[in-house]
Protein backbone atom coordinates (compact mmCIF):
# COMPACT_ATOMS: atom_id res chain seq x y z
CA UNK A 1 0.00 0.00 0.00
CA UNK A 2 1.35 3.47 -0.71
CA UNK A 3 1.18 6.25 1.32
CA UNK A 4 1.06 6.81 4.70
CA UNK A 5 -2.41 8.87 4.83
CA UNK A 6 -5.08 6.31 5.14
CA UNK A 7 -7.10 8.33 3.73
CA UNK A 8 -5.63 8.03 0.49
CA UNK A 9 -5.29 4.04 0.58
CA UNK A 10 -6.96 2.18 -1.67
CA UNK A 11 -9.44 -0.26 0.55
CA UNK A 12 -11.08 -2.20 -1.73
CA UNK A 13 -8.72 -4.63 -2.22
CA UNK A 14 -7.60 -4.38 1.97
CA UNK A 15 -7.78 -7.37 4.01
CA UNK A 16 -10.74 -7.39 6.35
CA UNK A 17 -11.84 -9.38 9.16
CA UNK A 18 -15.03 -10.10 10.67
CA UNK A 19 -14.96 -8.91 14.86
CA UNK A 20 -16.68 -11.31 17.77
CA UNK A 21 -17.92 -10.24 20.77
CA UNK A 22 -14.73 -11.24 22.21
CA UNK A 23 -12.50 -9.03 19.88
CA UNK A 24 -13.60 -5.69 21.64
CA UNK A 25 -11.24 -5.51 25.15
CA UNK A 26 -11.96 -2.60 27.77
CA UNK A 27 -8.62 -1.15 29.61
CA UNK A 28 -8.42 2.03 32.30
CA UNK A 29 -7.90 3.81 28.95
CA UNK A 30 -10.94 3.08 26.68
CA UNK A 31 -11.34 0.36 24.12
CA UNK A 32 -9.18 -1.59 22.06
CA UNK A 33 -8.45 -4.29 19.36
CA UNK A 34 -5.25 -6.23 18.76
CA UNK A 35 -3.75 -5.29 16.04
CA UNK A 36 -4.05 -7.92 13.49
CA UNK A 37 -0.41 -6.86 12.03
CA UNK A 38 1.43 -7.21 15.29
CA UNK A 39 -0.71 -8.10 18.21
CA UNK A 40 -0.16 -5.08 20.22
CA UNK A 41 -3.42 -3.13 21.48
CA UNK A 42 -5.18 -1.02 19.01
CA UNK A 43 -7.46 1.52 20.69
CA UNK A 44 -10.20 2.59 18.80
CA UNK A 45 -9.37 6.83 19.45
CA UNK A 46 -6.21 5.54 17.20
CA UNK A 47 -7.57 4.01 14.57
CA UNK A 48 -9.90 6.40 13.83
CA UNK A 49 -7.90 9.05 14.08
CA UNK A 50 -4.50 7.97 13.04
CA UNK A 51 -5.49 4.24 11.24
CA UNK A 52 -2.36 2.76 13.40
CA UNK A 53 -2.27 0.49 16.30
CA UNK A 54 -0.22 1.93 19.40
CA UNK A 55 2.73 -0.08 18.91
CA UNK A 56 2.84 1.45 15.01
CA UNK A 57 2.51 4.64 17.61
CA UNK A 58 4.61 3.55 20.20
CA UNK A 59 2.08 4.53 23.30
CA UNK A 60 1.49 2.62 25.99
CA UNK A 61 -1.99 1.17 26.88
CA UNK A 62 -2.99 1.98 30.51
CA UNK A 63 -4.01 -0.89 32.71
CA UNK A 64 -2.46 -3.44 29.86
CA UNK A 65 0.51 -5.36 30.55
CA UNK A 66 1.83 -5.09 26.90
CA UNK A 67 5.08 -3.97 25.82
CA UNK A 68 4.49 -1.05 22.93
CA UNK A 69 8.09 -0.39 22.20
CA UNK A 70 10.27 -1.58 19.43
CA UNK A 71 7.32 -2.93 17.72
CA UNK A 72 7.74 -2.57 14.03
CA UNK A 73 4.03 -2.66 12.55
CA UNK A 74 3.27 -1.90 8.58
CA UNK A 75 -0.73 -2.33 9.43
CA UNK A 76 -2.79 0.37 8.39
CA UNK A 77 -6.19 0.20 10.04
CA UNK A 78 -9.80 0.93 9.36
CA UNK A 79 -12.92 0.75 11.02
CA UNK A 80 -15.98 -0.26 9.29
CA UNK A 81 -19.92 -0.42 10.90
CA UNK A 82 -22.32 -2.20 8.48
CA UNK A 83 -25.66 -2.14 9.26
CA UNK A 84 -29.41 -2.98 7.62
CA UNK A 85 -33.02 -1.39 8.76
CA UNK A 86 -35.67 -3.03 8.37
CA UNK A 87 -38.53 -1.62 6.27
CA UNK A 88 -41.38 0.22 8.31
CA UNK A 89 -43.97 -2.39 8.55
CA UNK A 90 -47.68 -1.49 7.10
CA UNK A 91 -50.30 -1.83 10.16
């Protein structure tokens, strides 16, 4: 992928991965994901706002015993919420 503005990434042809109830963790800092790239915690504030996970960043997670530094991570992340409505029903 080229560029390091995920905004300008082409994600169409990006991996993606489908998220259990089990893939959303809670710390004293907020939410978070493991990065699928490296493992480290991805907090959701990040990916959104930078598309990296905190070891990409190199900032520690508070309340998680995971080491952030030295981690060398290429992943460039994305959030995605798909949804459907249902159609108003006639009564």
């Amino acid at each position: 992928m080229a560029g390091d503005d995920p905004v300008d990434l082409d994600w169409e042809n990006a991996a993606r991965m489908e998220l259990d109830k089990d893939a959303l963790h809670e710390s004293e800092s907020g939410y978070y994901f493991d990065c699928p790239g490296c493992g480290s915690p991805a907090t959701v504030e990040n990916i959104i706002e930078e598309g990296r996970c905190n070891g990409y960043l190199d900032e520690q997670v508070e309340g998680i015993d995971f080491e952030v530094e030295n981690i060398s991570c290429s992943a460039v992340l994305q959030l995605e919420l798909a949804y459907t409505a249902d159609p108003e029903s006639e009564t």
